[in-house]
Protein backbone atom coordinates (compact mmCIF):
# COMPACT_ATOMS: atom_id res chain seq x y z
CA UNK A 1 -10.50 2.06 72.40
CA UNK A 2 -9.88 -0.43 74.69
CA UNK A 3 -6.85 -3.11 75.14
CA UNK A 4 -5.34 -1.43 71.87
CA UNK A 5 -8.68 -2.36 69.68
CA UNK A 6 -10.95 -0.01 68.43
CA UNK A 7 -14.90 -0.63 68.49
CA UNK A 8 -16.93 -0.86 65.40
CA UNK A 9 -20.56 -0.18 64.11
CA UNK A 10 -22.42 -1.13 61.00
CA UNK A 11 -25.09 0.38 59.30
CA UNK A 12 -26.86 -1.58 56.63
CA UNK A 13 -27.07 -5.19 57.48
CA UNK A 14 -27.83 -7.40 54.01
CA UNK A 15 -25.31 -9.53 52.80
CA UNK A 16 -22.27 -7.09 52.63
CA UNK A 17 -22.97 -5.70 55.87
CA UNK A 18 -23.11 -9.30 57.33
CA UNK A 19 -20.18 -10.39 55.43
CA UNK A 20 -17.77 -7.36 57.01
CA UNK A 21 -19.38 -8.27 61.08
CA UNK A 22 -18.86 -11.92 60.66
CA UNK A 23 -15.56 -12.31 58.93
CA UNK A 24 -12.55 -10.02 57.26
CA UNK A 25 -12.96 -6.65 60.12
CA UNK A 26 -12.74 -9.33 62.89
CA UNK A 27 -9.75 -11.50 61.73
CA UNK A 28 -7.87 -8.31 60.17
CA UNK A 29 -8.51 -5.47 62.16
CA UNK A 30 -7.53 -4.88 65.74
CA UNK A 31 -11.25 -4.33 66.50
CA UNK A 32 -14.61 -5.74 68.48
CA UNK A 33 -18.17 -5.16 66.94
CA UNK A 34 -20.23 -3.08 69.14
CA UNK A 35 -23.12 -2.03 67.47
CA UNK A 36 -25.35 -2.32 64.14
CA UNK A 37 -28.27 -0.26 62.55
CA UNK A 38 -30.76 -1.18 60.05
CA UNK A 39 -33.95 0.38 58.95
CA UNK A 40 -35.64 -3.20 59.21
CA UNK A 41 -36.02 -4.25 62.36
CA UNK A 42 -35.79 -7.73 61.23
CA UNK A 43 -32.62 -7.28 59.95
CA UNK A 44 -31.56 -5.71 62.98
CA UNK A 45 -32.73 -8.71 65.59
CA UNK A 46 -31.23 -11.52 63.00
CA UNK A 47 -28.07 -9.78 63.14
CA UNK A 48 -27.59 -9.52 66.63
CA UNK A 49 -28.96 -12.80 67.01
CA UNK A 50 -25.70 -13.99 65.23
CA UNK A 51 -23.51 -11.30 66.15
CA UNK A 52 -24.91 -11.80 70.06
CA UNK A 53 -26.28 -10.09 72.88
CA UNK A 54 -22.90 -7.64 74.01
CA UNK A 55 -24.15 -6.10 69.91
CA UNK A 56 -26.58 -3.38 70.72
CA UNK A 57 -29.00 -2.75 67.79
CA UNK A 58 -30.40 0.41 66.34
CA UNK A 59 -33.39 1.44 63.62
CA UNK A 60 -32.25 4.42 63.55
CA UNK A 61 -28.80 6.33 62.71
CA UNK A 62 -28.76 9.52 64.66
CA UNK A 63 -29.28 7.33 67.82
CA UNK A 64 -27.04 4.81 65.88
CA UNK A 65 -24.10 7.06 65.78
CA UNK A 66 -24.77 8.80 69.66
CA UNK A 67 -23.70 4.63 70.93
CA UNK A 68 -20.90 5.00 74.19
CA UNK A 69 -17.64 5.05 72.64
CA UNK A 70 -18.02 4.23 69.11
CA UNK A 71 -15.03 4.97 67.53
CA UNK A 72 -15.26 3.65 63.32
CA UNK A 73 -18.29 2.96 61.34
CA UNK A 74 -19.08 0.93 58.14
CA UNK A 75 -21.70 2.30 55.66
CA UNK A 76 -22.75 -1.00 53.72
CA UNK A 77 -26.58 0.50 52.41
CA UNK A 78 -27.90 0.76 49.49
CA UNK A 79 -26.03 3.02 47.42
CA UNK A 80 -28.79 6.15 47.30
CA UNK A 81 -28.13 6.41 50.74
CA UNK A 82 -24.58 6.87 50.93
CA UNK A 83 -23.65 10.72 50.76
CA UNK A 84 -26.60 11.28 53.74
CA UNK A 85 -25.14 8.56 55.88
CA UNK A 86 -21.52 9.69 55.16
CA UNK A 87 -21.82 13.14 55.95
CA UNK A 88 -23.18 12.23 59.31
CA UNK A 89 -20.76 9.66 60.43
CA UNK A 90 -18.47 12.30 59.61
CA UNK A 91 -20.17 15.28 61.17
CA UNK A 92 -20.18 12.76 64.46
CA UNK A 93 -16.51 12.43 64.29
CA UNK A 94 -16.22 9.08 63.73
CA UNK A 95 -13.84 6.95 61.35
CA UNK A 96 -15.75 5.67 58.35
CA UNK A 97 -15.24 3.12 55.67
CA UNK A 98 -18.21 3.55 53.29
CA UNK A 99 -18.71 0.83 50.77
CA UNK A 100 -18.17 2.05 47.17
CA UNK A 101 -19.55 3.74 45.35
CA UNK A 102 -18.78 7.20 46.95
CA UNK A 103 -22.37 8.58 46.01
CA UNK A 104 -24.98 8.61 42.64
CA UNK A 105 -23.98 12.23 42.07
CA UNK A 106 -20.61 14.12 41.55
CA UNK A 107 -21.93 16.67 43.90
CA UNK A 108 -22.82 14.13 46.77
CA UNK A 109 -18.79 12.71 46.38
CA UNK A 110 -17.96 16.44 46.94
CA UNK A 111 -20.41 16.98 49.96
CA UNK A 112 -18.89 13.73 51.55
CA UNK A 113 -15.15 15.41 51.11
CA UNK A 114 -16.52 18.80 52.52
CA UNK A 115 -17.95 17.12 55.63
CA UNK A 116 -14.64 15.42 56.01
CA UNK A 117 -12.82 18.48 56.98
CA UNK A 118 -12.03 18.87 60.82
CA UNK A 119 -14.17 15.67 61.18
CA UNK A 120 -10.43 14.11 62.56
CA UNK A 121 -11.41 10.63 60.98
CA UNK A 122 -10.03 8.36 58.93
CA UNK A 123 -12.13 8.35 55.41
CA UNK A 124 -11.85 5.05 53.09
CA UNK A 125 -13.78 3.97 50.38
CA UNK A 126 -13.90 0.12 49.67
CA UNK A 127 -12.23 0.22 47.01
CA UNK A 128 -10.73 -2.75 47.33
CA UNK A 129 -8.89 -4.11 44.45
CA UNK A 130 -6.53 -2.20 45.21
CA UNK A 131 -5.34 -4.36 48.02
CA UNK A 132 -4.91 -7.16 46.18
CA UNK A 133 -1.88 -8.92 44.79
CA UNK A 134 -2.50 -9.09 41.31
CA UNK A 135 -2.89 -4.95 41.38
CA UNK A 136 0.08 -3.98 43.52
CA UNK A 137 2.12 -6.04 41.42
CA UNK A 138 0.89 -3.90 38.39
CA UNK A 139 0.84 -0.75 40.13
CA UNK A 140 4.99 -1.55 40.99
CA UNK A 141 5.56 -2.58 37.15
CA UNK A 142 3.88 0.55 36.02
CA UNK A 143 5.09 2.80 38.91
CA UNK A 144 8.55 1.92 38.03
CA UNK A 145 8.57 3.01 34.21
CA UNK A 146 8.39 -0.63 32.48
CA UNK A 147 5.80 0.46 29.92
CA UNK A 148 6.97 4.25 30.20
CA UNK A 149 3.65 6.61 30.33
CA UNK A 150 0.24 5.65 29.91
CA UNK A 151 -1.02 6.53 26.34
CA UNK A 152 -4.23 4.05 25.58
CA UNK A 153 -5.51 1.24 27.14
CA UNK A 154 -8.53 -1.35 27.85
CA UNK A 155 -10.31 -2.50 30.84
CA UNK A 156 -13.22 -4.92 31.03
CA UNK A 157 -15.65 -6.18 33.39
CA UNK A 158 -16.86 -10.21 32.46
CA UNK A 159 -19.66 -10.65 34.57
CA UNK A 160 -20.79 -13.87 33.92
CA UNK A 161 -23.61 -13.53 37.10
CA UNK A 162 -25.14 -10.28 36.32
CA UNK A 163 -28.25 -12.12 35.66
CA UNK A 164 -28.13 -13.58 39.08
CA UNK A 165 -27.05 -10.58 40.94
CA UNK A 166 -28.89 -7.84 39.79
CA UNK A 167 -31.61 -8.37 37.51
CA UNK A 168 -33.89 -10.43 40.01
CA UNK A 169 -34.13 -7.63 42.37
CA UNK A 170 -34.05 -3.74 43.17
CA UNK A 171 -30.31 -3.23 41.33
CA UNK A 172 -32.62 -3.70 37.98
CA UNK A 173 -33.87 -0.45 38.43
CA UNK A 174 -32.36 3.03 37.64
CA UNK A 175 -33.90 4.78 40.35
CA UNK A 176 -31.66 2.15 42.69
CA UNK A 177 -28.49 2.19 41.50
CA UNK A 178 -28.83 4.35 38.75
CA UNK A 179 -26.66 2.36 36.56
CA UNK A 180 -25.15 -0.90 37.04
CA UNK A 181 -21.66 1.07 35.90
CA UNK A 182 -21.72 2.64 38.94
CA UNK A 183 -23.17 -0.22 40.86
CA UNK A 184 -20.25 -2.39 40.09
CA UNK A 185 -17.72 -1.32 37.31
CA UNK A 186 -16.30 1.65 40.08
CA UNK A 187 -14.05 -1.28 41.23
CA UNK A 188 -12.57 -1.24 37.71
CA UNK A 189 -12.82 2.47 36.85
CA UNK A 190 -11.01 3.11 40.00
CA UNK A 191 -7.88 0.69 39.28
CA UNK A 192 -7.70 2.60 36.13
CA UNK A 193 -7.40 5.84 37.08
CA UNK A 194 -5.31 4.36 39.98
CA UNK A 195 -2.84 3.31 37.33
CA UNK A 196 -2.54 5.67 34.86
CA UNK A 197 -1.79 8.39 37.97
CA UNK A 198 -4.83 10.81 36.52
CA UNK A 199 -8.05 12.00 36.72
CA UNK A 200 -11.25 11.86 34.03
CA UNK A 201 -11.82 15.19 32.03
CA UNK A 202 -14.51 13.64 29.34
CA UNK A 203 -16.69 10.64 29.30
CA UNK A 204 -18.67 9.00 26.25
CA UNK A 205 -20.55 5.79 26.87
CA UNK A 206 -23.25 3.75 24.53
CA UNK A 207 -24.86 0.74 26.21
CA UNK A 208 -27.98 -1.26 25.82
CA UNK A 209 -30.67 -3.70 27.80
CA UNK A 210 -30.20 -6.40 25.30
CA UNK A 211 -30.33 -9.75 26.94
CA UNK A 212 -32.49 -9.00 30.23
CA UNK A 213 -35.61 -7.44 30.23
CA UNK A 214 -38.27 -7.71 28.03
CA UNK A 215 -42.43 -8.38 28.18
CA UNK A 216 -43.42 -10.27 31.53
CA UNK A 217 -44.96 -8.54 34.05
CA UNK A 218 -43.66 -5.97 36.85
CA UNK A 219 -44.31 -8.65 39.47
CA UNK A 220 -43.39 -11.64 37.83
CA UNK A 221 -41.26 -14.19 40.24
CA UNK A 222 -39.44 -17.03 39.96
CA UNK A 223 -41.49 -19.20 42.54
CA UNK A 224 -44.14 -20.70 40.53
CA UNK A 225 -42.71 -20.00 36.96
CA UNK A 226 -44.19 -22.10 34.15
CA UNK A 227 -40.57 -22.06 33.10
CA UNK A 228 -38.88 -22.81 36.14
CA UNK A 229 -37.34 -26.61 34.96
CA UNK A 230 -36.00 -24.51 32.00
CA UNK A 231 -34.56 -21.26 32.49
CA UNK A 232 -31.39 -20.75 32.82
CA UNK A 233 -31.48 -17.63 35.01
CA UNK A 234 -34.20 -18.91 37.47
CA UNK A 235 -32.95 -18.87 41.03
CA UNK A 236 -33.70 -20.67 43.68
CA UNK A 237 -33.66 -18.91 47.06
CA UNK A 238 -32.54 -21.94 49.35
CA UNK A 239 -29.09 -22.79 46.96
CA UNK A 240 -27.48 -19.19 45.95
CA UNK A 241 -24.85 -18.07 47.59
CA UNK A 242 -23.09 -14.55 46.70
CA UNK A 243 -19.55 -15.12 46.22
CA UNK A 244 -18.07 -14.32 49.21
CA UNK A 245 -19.89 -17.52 50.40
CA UNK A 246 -22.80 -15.70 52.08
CA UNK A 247 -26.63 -17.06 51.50
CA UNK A 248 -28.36 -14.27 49.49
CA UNK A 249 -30.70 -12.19 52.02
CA UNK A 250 -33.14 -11.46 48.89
CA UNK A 251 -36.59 -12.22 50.29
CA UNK A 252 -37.88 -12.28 46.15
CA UNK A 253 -36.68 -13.43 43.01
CA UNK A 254 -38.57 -11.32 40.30
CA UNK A 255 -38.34 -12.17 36.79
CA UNK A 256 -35.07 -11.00 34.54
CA UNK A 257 -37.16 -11.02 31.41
CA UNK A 258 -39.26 -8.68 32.96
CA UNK A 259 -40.45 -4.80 31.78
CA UNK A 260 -39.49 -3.82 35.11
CA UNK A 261 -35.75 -4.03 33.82
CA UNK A 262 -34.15 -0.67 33.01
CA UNK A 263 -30.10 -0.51 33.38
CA UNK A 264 -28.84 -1.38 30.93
CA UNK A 265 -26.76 -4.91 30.55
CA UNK A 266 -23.60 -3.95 28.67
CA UNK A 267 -21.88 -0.89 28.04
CA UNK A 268 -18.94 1.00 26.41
CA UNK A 269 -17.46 3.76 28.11
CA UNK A 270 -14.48 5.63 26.88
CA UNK A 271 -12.72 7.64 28.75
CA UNK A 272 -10.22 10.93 27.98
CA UNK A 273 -8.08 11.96 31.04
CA UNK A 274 -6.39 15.18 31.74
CA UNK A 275 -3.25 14.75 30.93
CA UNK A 276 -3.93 12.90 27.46
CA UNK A 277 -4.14 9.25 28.14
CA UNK A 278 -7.56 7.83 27.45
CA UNK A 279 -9.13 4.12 27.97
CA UNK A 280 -12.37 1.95 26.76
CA UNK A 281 -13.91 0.40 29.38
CA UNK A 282 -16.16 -2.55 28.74
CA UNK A 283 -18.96 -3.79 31.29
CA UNK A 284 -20.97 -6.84 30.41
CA UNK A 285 -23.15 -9.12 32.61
CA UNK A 286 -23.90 -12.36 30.34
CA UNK A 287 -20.47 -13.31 29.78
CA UNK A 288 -19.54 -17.23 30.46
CA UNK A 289 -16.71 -15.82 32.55
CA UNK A 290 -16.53 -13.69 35.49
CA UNK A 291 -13.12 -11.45 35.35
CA UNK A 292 -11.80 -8.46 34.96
CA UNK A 293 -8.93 -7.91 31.98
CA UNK A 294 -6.59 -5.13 31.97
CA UNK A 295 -4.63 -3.75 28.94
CA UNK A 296 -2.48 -0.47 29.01
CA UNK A 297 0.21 0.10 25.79
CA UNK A 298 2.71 2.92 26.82
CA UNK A 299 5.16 4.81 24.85
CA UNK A 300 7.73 2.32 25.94
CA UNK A 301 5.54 -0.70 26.38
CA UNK A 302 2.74 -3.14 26.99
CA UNK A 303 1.04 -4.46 30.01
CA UNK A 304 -1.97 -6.77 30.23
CA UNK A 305 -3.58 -8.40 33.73
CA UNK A 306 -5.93 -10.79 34.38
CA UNK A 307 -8.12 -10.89 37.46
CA UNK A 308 -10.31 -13.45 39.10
CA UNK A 309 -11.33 -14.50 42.37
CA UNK A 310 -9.94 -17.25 42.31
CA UNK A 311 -6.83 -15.22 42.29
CA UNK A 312 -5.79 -17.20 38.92
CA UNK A 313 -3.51 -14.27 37.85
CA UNK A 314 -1.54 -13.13 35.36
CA UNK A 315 0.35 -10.49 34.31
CA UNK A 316 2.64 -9.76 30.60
CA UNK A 317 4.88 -7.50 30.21
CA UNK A 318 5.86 -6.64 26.57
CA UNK A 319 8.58 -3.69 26.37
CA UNK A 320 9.22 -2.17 22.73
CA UNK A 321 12.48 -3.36 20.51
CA UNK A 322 12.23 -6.78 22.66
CA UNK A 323 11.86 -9.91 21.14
CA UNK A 324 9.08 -10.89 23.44
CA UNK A 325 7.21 -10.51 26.77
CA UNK A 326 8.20 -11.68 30.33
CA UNK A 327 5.26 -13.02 32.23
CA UNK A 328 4.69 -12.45 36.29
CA UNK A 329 2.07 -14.54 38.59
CA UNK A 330 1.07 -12.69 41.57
CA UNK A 331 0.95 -14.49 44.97
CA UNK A 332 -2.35 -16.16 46.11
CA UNK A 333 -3.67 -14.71 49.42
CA UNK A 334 -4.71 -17.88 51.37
CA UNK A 335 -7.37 -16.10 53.47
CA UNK A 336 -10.93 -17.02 52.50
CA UNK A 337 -11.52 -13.32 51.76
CA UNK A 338 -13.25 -11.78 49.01
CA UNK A 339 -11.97 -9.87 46.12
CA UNK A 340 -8.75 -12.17 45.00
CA UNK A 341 -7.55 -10.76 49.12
CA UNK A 342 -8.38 -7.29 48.77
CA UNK A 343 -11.13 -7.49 51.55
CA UNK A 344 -8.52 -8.09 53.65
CA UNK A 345 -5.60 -5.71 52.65
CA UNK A 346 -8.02 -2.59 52.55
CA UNK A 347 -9.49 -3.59 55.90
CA UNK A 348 -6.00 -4.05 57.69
CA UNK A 349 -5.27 -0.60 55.89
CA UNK A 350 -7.97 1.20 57.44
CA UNK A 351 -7.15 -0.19 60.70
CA UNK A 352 -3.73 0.62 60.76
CA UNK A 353 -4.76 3.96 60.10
CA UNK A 354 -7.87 4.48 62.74
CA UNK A 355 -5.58 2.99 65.38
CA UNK A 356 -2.43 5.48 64.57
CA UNK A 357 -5.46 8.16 65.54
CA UNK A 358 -4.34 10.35 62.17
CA UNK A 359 -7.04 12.17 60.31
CA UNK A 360 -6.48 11.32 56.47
CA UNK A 361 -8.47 10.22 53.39
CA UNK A 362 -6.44 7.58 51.05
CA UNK A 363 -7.59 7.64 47.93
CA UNK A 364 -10.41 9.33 48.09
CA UNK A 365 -10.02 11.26 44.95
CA UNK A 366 -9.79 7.75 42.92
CA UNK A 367 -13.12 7.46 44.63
CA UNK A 368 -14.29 10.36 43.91
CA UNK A 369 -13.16 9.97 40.29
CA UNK A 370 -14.38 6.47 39.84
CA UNK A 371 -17.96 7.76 40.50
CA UNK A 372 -17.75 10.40 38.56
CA UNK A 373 -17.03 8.49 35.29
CA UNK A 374 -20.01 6.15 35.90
CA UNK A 375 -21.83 9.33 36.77
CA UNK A 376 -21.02 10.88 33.37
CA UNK A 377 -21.24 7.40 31.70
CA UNK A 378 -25.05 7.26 32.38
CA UNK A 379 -25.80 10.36 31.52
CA UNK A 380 -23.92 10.17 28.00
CA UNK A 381 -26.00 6.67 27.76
CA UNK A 382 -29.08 8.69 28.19
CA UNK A 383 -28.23 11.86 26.35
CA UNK A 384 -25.95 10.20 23.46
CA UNK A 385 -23.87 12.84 24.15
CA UNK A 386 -19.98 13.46 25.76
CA UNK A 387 -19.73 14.94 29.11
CA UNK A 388 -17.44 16.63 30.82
CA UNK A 389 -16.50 15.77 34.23
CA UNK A 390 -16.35 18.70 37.21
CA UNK A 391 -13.11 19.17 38.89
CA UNK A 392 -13.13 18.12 42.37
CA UNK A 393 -11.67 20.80 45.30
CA UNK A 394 -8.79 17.52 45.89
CA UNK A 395 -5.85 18.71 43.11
CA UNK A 396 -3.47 16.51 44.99
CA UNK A 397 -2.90 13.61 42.58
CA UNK A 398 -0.95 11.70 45.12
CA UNK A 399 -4.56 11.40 47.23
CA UNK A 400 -5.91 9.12 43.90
């Protein structure tokens, strides 16, 4: 460390990766960027190139990792890659935020929390709807006994741009991301379990590849499409931004009506936890909207949240024998950061906590969990069948 700031590396340098180096770690943490790693070399050099020259840049992470006083590291690959690259920032001592989710297998968010141990870091995973207003507010409501305990409740993902984000490129495909529950509805999966205070036991899920998908060919793309002037989903490379307001890195746009298609485009996933509350959870990615909607009935209430990013929220609270509900509207964080202000309450967290110097995981079994229903989710998709969810070594609830 150096003038009280700690240095930083990042390895995996597309649009997250780029996002973190160039914005919310700078102005919220107490750190400098040091160093970055990619596989692609070109990735590496454009980085640095905007990053500039006092960034050293690496190909590889073992050499990556052995940089002159690198103290914290962000994982932002792709998400197949995670448990390997976890377990060796960890084995080199180094703080790590790894970008969610934890790992594509139950036993690779175990191997992560076994390679934590005497590692001395600080562990996060960006999780980061936690952070922001809309949730802490509900977490408070909920925390103080306003709708009494959990019994049932509803959670859904509107993704009005899955057709943008995921279906044009590698995230279409199950050896990728395995499932796009995983992929993206951990955020969600993780404020639930977050809330209710418990962890999964048994997962059931039923989805379907109903709008995306279909006949053209493998290596159809959108750049010289007879259909181009007409489709709705066609993309044009120069023009989309991701919405943290970063131009997409994707070097091809291939067809979404293409065989090549495989996760599935909606899903319902319900959910039985340990101690006896249970959830649905709802994932769609051809909605008009793009939000997240939270309902949870107690046995002394009702609470229902609505997210968006452009922090439009909204919280009712309906308690039993009242005549009707008193309505909350969470602050607006005015920072440009992503995730209704979450990017930047998680990343001030784990800064906080790297510069106090004390080893600790926060919430790393809500990770852990959080995979672990998506996990289970795909593999009920494919089997048709419930399936029971491992308990982790963490019993602590307080660590969800």
């Amino acid at each position: 460390m150096k003038n009280g700031k700690f240095s930083l590396g990042i390895i995996g340098l597309s649009d997250r990766g780029m996002y973190f180096g160039g914005n919310d770690f700078m102005v919220a943490g107490n750190c400098y960027l040091t160093c970055v790693c990619d596989i692609l070399p070109d990735l590496v050099k454009g980085a640095v190139e905007v990053f500039g020259d006092s960034v050293t840049g690496y190909t590889d992470v073992d050499e990556f990792l052995k940089h002159p006083d690198l103290d914290a590291v962000i994982v932002a690959t792709n998400d197949k890659t995670h448990a390997e690259i976890a377990v060796k920032v960890l084995k080199a001592k180094k703080h790590l935020y790894l970008e969610k989710p934890m790992a594509q297998t139950i036993e690779d968010c175990d191997r992560i929390i076994d390679a934590w141990e005497g590692s001395d870091a600080v562990f996060l995973v960006g999780l980061e709807l936690r952070y922001c207003t809309l949730m802490q507010d509900v977490k408070k409501i909920i925390d103080r006994g306003d709708i009494g305990r959990i019994i049932i409740g509803t959670v859904v993902d509107n993704v009005s741009v899955g057709g943008n984000y995921y279906f044009h490129g590698p995230k279409r495909k199950k050896e990728y991301i395995k499932s796009l529950i995983l992929e993206k509805g951990t955020h969600s999966l993780d404020l639930a379990n977050w809330l209710i205070g418990d962890s999964p036991k048994k997962v059931y899920a039923s989805g379907g590849l109903d709008v995306f998908g279909g006949t053209e060919a493998e290596n159809k793309e959108c750049v010289g499409c007879e259909r181009a002037n007409s489709c709705e989903y066609y993309r044009n490379q120069t023009t989309f931004f991701v919405d943290y307001g970063v131009k997409t890195e994707t070097t091809k746009d291939m067809c979404v009506y293409s065989k090549a298609c495989e996760v599935s485009d909606n899903s319902l996933v319900i959910v039985d936890y340990e101690h006896g509350a249970r959830i649905c959870y709802m994932e769609c990615h051809f909605t008009p909207e793009y939000s997240r909607e939270f309902m949870f009935t107690g046995d002394k209430g009702k609470l229902t949240a609505f997210y968006n990013n452009e922090q439009d929220f909204k919280i009712m609270v309906w308690k039993r024998h009242e005549d009707k509900p008193v309505y909350y509207y969470p602050k607006k964080m005015n920072d440009s950061g992503g995730h209704g202000g979450g990017d930047y309450g998680i990343i001030k967290e784990f800064s906080n906590l790297v510069l106090k110097n004390k080893p600790c995981m926060v919430g790393i079994r809500g990770a852990r969990d959080s995979a672990a229903i998506a996990i289970a989710a795909f593999e009920s998709e494919e089997s048709g069948m419930p399936v029971m969810i491992p308990k982790g070594k963490i019993s602590d609830l307080s660590l969800i």
